[in-house]
PDB file of N, CA and C in Angstrom:
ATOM      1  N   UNK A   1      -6.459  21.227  -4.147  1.00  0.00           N
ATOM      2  CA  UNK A   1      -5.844  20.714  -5.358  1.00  0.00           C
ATOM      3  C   UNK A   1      -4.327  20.897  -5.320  1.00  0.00           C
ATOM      4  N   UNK A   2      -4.002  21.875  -4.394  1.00  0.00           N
ATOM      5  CA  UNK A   2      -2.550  22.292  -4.695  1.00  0.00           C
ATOM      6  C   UNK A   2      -2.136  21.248  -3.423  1.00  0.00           C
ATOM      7  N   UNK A   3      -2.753  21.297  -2.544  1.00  0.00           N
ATOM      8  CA  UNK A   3      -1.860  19.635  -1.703  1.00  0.00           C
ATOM      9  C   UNK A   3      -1.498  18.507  -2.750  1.00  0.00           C
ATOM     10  N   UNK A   4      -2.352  18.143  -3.472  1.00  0.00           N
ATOM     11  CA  UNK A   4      -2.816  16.809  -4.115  1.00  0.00           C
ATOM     12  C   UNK A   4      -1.496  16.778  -4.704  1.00  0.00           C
ATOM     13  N   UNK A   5      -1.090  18.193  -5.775  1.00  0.00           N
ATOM     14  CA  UNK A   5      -0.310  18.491  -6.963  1.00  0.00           C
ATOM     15  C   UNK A   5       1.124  17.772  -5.945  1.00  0.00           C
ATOM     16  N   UNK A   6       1.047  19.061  -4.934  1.00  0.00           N
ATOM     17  CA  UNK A   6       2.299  18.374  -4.247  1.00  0.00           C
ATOM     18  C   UNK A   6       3.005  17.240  -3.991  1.00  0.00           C
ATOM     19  N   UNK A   7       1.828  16.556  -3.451  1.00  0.00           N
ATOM     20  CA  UNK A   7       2.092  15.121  -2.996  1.00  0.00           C
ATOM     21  C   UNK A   7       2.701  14.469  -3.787  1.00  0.00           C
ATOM     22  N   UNK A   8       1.662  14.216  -4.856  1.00  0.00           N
ATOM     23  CA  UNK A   8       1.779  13.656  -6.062  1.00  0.00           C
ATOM     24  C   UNK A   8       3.655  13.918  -6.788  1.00  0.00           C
ATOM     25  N   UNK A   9       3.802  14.967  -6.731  1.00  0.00           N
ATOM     26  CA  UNK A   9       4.774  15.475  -7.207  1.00  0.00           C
ATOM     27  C   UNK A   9       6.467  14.910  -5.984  1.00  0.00           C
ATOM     28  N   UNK A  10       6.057  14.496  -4.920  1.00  0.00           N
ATOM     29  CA  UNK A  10       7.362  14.458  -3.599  1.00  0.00           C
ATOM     30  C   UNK A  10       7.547  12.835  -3.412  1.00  0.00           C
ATOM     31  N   UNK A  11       6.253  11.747  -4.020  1.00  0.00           N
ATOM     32  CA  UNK A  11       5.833  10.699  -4.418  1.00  0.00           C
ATOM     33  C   UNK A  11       6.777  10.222  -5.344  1.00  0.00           C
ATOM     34  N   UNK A  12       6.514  11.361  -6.411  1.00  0.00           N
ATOM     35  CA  UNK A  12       7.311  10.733  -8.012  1.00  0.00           C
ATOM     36  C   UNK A  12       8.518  11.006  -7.807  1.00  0.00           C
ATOM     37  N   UNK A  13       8.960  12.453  -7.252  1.00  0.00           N
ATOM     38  CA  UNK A  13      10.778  12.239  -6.916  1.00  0.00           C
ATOM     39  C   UNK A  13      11.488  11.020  -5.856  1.00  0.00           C
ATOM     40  N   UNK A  14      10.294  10.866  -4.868  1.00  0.00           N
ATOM     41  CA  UNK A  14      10.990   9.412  -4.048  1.00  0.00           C
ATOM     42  C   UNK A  14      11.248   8.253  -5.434  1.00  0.00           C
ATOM     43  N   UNK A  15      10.342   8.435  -5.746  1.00  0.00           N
ATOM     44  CA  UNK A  15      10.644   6.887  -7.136  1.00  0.00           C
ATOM     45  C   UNK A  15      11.233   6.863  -7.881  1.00  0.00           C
ATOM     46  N   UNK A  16      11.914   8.378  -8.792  1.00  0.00           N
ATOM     47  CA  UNK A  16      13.016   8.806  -9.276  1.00  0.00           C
ATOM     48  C   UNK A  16      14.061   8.055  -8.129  1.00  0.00           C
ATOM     49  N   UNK A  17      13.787   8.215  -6.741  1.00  0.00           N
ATOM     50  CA  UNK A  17      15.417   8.038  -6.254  1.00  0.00           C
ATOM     51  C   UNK A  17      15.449   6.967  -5.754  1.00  0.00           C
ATOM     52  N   UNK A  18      14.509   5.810  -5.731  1.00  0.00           N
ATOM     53  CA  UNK A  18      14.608   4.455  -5.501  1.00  0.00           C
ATOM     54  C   UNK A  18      14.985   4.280  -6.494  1.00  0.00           C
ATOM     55  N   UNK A  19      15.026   4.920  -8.078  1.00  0.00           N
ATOM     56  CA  UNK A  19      15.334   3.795  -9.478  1.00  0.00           C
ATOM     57  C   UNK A  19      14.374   3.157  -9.944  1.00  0.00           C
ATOM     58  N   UNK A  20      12.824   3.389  -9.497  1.00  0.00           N
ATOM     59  CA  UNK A  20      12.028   2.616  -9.702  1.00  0.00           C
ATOM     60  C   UNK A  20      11.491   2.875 -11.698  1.00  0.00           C
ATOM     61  N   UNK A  21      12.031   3.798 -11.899  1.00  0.00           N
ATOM     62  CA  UNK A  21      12.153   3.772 -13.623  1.00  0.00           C
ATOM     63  C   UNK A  21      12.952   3.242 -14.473  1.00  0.00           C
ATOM     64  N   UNK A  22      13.896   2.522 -13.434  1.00  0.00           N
ATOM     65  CA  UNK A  22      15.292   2.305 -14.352  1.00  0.00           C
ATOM     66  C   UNK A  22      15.092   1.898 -15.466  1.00  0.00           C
ATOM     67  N   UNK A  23      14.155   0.984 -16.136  1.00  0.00           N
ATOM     68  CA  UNK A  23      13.806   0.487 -17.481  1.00  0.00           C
ATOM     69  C   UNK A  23      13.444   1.331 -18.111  1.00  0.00           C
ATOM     70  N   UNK A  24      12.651   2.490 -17.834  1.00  0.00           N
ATOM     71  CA  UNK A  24      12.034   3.728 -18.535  1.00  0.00           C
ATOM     72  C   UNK A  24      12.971   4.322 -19.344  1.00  0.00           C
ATOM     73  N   UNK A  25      12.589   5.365 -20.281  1.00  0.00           N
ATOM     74  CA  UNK A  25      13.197   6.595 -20.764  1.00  0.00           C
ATOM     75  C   UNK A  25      12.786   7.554 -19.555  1.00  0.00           C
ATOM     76  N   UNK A  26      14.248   8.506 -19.078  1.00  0.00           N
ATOM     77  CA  UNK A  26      13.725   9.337 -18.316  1.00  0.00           C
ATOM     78  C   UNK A  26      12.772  10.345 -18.647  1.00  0.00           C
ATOM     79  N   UNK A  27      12.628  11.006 -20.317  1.00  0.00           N
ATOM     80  CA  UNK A  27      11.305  11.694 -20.171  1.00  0.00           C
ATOM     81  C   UNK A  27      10.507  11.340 -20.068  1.00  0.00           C
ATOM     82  N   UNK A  28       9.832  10.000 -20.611  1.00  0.00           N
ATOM     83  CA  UNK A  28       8.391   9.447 -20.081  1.00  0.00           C
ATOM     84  C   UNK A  28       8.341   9.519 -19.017  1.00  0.00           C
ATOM     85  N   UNK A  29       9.241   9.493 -18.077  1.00  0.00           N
ATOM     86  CA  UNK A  29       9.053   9.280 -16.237  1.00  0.00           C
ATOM     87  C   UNK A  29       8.699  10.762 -15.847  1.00  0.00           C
ATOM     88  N   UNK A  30       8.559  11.829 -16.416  1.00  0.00           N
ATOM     89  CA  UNK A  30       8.467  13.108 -15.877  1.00  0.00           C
ATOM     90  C   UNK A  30       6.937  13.176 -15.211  1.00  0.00           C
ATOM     91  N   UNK A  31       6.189  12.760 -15.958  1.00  0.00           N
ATOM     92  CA  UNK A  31       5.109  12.983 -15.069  1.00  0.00           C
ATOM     93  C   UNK A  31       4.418  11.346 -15.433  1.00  0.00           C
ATOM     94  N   UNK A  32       3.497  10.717 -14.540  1.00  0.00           N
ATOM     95  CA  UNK A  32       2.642   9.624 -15.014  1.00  0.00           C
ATOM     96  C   UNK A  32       1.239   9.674 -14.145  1.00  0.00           C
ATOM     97  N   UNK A  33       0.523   8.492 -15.201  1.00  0.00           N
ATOM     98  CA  UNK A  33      -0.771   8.577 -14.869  1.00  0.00           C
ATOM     99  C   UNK A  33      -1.119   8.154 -12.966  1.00  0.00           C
ATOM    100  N   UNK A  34      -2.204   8.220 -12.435  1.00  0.00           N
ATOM    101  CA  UNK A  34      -2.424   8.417 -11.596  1.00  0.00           C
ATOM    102  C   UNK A  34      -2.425   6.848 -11.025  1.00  0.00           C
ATOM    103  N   UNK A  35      -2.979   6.091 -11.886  1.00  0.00           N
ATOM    104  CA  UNK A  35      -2.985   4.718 -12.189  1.00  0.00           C
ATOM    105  C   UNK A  35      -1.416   3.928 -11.574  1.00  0.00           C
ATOM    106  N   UNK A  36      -0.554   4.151 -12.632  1.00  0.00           N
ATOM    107  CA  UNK A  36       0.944   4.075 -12.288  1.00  0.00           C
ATOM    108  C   UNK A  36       1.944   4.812 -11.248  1.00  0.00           C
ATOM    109  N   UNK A  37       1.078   5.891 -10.578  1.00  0.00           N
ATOM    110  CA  UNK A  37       1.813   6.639  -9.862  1.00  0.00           C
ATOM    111  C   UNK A  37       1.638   5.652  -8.219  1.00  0.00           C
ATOM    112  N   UNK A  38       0.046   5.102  -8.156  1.00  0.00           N
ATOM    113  CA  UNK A  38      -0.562   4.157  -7.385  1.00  0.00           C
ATOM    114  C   UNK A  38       0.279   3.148  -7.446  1.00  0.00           C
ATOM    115  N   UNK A  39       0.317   2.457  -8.434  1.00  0.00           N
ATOM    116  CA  UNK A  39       0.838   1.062  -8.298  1.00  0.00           C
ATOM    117  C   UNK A  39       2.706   0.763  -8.096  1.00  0.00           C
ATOM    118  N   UNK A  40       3.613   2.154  -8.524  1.00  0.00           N
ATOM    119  CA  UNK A  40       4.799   2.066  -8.406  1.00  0.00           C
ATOM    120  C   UNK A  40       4.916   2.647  -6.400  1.00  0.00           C
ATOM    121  N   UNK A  41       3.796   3.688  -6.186  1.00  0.00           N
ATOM    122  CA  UNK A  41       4.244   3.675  -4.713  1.00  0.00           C
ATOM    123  C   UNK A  41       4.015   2.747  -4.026  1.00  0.00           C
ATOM    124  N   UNK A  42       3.276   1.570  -4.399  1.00  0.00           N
ATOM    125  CA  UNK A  42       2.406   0.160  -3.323  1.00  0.00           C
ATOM    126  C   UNK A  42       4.001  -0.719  -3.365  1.00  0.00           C
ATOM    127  N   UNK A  43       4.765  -0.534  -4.417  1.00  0.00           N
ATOM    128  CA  UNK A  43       5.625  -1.892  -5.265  1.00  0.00           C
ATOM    129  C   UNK A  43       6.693  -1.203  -4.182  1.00  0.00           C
ATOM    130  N   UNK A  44       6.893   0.300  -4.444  1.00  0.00           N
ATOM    131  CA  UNK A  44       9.022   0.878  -4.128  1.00  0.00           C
ATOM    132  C   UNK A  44       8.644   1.177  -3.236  1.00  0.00           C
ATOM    133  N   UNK A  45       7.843   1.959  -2.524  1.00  0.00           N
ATOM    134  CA  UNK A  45       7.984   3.048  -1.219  1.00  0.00           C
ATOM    135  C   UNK A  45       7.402   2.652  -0.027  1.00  0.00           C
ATOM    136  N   UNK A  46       7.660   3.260   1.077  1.00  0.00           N
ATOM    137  CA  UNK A  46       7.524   2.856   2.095  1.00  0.00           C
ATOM    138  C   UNK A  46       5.740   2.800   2.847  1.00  0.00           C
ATOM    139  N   UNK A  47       5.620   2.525   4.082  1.00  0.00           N
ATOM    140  CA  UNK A  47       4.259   3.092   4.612  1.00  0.00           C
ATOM    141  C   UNK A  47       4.016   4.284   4.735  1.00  0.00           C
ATOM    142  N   UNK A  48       4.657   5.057   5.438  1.00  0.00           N
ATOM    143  CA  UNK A  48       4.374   6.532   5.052  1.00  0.00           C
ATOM    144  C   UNK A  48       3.821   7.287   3.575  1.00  0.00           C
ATOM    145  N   UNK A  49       4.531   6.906   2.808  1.00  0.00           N
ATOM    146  CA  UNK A  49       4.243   7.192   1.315  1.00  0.00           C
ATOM    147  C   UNK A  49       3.229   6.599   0.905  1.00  0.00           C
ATOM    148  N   UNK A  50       2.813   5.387   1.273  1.00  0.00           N
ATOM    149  CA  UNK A  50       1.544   4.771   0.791  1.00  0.00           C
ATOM    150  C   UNK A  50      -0.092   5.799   1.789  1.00  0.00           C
ATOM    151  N   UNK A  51       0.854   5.661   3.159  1.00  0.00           N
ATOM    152  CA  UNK A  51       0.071   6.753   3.723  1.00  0.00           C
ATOM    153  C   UNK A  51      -0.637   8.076   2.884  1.00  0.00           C
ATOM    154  N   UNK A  52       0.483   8.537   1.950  1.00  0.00           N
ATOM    155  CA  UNK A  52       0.178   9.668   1.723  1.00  0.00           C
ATOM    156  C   UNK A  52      -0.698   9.435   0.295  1.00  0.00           C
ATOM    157  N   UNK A  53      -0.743   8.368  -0.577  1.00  0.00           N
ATOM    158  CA  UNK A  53      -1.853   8.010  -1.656  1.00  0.00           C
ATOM    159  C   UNK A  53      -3.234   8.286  -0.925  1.00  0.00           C
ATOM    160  N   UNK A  54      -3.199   7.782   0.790  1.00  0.00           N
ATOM    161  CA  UNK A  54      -4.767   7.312   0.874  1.00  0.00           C
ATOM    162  C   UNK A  54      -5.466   8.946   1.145  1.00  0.00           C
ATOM    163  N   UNK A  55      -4.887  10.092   1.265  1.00  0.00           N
ATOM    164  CA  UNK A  55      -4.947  11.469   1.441  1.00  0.00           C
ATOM    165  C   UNK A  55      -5.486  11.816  -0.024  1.00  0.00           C
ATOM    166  N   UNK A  56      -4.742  11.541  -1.302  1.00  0.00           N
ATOM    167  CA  UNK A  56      -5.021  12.001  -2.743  1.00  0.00           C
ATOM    168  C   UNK A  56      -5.653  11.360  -3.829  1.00  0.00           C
ATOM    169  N   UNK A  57      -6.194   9.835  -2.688  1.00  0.00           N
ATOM    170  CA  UNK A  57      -7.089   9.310  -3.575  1.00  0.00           C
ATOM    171  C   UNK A  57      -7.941   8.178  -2.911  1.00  0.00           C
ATOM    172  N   UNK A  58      -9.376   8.170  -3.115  1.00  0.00           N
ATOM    173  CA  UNK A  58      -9.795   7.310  -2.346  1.00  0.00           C
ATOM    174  C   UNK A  58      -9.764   6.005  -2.287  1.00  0.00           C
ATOM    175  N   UNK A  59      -9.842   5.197  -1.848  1.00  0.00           N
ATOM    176  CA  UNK A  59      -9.153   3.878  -0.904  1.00  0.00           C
ATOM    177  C   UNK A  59      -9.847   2.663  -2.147  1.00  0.00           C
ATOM    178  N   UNK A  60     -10.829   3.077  -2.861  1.00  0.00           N
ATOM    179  CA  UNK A  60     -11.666   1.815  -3.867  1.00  0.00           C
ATOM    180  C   UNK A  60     -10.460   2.056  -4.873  1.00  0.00           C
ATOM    181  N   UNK A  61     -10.132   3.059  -5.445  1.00  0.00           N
ATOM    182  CA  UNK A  61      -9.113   3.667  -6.306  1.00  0.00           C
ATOM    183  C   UNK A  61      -7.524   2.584  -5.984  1.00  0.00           C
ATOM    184  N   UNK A  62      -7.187   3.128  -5.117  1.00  0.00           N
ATOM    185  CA  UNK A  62      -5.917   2.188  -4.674  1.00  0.00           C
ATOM    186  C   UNK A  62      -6.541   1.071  -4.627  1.00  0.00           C
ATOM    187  N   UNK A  63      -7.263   0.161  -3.979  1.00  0.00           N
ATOM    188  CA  UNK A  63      -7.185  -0.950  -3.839  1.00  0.00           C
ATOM    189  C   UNK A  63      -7.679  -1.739  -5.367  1.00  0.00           C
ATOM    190  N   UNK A  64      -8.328  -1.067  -6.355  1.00  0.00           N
ATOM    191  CA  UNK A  64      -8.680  -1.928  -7.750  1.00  0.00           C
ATOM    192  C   UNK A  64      -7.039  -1.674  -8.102  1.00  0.00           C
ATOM    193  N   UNK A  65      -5.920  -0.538  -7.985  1.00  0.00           N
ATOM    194  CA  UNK A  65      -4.364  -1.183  -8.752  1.00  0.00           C
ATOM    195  C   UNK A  65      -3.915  -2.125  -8.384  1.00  0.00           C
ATOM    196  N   UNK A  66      -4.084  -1.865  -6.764  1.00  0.00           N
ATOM    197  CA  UNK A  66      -3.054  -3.223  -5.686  1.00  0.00           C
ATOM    198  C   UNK A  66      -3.908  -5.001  -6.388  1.00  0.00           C
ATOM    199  N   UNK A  67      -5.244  -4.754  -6.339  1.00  0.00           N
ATOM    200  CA  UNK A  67      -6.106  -6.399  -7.430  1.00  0.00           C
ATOM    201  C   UNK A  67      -5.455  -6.084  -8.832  1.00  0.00           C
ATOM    202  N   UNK A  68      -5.480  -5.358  -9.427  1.00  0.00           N
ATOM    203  CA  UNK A  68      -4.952  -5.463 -10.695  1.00  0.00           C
ATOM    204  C   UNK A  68      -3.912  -5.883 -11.119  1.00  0.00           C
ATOM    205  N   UNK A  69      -2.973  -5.040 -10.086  1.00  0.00           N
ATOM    206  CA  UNK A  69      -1.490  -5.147 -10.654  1.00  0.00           C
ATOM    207  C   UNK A  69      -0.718  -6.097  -9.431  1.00  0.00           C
ATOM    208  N   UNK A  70      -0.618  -6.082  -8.582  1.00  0.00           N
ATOM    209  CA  UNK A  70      -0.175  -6.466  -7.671  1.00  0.00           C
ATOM    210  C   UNK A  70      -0.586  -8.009  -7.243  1.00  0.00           C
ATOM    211  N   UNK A  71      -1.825  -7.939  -6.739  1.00  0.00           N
ATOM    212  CA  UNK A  71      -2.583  -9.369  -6.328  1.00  0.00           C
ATOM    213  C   UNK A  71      -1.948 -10.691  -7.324  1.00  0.00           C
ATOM    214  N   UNK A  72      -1.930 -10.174  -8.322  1.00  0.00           N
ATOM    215  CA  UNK A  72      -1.733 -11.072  -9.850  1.00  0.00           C
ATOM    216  C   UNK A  72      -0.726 -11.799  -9.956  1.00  0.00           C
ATOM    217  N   UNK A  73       0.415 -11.056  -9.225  1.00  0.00           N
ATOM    218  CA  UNK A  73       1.837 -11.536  -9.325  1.00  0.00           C
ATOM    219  C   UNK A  73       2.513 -12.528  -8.394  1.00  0.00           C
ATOM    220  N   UNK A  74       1.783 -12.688  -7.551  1.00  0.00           N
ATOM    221  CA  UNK A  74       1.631 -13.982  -6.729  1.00  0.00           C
ATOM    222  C   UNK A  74       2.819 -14.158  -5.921  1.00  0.00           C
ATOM    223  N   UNK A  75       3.631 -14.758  -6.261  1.00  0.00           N
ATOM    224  CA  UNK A  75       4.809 -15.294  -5.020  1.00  0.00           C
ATOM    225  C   UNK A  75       5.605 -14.080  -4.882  1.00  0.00           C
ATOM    226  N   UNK A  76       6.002 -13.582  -5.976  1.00  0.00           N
ATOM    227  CA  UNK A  76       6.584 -12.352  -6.557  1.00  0.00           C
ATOM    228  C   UNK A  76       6.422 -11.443  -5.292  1.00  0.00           C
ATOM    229  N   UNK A  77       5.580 -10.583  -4.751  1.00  0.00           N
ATOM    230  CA  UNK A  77       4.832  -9.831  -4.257  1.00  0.00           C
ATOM    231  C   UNK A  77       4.080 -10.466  -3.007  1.00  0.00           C
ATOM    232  N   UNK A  78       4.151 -11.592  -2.310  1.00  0.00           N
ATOM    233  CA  UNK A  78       3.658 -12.108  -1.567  1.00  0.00           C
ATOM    234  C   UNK A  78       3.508 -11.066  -0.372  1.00  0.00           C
ATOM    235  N   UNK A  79       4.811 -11.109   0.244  1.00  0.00           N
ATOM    236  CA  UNK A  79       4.989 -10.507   0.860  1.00  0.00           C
ATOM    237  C   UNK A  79       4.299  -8.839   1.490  1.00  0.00           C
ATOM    238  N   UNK A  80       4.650  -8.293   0.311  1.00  0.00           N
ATOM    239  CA  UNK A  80       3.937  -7.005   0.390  1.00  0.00           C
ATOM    240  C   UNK A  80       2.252  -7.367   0.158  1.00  0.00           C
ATOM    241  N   UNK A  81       1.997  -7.928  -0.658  1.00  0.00           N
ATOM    242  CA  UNK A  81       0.389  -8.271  -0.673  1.00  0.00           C
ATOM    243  C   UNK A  81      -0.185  -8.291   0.945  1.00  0.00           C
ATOM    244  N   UNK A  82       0.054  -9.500   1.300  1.00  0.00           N
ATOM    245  CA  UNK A  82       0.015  -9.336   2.987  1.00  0.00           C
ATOM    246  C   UNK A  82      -0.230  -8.355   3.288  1.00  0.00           C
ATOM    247  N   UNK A  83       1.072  -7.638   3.570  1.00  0.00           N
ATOM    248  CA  UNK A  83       0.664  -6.569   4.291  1.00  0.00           C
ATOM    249  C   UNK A  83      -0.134  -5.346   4.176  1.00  0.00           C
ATOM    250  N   UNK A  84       0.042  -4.968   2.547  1.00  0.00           N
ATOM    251  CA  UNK A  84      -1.077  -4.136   2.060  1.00  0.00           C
ATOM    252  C   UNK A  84      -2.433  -4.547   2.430  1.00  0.00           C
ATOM    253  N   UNK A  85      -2.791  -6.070   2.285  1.00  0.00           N
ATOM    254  CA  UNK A  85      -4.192  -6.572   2.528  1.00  0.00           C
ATOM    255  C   UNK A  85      -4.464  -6.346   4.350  1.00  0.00           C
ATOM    256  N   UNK A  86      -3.616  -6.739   5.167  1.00  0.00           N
ATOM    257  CA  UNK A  86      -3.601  -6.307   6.343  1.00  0.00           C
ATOM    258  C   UNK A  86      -3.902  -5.107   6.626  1.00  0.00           C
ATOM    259  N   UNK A  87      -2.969  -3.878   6.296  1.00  0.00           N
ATOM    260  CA  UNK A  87      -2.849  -2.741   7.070  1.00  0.00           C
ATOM    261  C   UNK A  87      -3.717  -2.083   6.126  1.00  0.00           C
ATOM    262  N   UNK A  88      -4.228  -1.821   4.911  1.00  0.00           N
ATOM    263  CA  UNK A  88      -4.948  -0.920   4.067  1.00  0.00           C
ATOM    264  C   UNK A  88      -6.251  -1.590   3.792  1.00  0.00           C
ATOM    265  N   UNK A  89      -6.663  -2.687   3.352  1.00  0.00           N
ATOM    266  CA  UNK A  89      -7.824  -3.408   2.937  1.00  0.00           C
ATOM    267  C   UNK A  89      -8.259  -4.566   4.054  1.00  0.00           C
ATOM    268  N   UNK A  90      -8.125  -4.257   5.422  1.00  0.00           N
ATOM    269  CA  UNK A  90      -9.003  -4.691   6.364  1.00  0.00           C
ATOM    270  C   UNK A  90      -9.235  -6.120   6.137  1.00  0.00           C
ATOM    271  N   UNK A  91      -8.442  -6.686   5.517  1.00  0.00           N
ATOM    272  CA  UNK A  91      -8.336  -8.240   4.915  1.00  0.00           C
ATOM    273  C   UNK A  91      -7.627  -9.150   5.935  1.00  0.00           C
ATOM    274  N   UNK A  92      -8.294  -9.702   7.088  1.00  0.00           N
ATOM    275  CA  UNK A  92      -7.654 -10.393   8.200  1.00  0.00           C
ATOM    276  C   UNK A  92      -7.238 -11.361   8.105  1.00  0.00           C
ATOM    277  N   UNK A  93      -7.262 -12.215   6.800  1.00  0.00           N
ATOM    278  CA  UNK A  93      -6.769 -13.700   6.709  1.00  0.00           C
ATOM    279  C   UNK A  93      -6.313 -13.535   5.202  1.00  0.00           C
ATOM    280  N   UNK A  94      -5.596 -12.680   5.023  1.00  0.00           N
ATOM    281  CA  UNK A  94      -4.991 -13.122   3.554  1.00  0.00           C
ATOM    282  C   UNK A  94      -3.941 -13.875   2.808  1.00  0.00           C
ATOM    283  N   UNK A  95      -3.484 -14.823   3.538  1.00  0.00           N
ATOM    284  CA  UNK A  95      -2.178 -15.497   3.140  1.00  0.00           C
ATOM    285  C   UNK A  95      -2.971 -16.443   1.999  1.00  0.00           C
ATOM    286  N   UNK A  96      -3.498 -17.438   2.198  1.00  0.00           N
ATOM    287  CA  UNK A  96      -4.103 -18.686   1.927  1.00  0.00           C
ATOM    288  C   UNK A  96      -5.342 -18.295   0.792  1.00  0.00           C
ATOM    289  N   UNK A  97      -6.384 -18.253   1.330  1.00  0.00           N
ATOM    290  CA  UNK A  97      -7.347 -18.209   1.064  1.00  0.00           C
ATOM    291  C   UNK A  97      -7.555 -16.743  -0.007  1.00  0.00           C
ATOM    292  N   UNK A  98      -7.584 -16.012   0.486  1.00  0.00           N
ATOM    293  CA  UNK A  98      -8.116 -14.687  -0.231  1.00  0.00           C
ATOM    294  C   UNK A  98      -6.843 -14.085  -1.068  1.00  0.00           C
ATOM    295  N   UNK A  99      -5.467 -13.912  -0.926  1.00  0.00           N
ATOM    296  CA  UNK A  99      -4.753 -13.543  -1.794  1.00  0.00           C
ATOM    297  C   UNK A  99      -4.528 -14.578  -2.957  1.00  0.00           C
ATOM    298  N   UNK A 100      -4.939 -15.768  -2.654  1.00  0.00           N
ATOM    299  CA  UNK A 100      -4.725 -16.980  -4.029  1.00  0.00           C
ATOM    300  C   UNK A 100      -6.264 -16.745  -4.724  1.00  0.00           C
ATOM    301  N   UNK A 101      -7.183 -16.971  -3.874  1.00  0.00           N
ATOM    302  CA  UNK A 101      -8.253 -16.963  -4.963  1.00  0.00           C
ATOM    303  C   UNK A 101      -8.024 -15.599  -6.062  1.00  0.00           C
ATOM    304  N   UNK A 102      -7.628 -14.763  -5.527  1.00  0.00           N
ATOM    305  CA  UNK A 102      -8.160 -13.117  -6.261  1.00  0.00           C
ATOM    306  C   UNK A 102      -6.700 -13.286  -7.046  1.00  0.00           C
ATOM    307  N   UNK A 103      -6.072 -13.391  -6.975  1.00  0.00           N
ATOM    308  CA  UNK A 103      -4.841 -13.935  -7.951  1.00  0.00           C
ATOM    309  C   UNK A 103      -5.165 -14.616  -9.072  1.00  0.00           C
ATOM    310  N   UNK A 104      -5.918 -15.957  -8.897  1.00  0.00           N
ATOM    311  CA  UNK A 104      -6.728 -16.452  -9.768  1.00  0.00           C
ATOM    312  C   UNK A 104      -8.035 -15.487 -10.739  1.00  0.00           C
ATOM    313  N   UNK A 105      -9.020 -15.278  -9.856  1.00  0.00           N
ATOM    314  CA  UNK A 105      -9.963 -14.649 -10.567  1.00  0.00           C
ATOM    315  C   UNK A 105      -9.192 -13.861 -11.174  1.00  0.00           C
ATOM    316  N   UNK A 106      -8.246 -12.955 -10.762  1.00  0.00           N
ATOM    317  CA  UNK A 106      -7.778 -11.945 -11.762  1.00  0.00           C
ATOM    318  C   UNK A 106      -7.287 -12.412 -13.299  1.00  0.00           C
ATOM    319  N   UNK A 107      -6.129 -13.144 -12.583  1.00  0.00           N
ATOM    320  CA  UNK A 107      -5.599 -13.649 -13.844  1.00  0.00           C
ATOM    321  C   UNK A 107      -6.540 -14.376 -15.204  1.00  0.00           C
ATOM    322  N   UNK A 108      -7.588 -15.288 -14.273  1.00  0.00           N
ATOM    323  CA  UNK A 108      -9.259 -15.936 -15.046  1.00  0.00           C
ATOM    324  C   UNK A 108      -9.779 -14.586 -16.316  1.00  0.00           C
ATOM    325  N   UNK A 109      -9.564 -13.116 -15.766  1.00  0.00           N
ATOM    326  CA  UNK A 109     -10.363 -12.331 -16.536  1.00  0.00           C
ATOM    327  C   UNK A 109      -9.732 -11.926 -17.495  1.00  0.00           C
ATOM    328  N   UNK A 110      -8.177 -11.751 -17.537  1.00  0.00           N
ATOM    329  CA  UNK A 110      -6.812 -11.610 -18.805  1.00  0.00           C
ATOM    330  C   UNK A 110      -7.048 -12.816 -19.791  1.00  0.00           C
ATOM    331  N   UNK A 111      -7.649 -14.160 -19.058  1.00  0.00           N
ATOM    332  CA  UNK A 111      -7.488 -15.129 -20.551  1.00  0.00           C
ATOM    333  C   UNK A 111      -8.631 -15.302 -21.407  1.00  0.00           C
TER     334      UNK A 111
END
């Protein structure tokens, strides 16, 4: 538990120093849910750091934020989608086909 705390904790100061709160109030940014801690390291930080989510949380966990939050946003995020779907979710053809449909379905379940 005390790895986890850590991580978690060397995670949120990288994102403090990308700026990735800049819209925030800095006290809300002091600590966040596990949810948001997922989806701001997939968006700002590097592979290594994403490396270190798949250590403090299991891989169904990350991959329902990256469909939730990420998949959704479409051109926006293209880029990184790719490669997340590549290198983390074993997704061998995701340009076309599988990052547009699930973009869709997602967005299908918000309206």
């Amino acid at each position: 538990m005390l790895e986890k705390e850590k991580i978690k904790s060397e995670l949120l100061q990288k994102l403090h120093e990308k700026h990735a709160f800049w819209s925030y109030d800095k006290s809300s940014c002091q600590t966040i849910s596990d949810w948001n801690l997922i989806k701001f390291v997939l968006i700002h930080l590097d592979i290594d750091d994403i490396d270190l989510l798949f250590k403090i949380y299991p891989k169904n966990k990350i991959k329902k934020v990256w469909m939730d939050e990420l998949v959704i946003q479409g051109d926006y995020l293209r880029n990184t989608n790719i490669c997340l779907a590549n290198l983390y979710f074993d997704i061998k053809h995701p340009i076309i086909p599988y990052l547009k449909r699930m973009e869709t379905y997602k967005l299908n379940q918000f309206a």
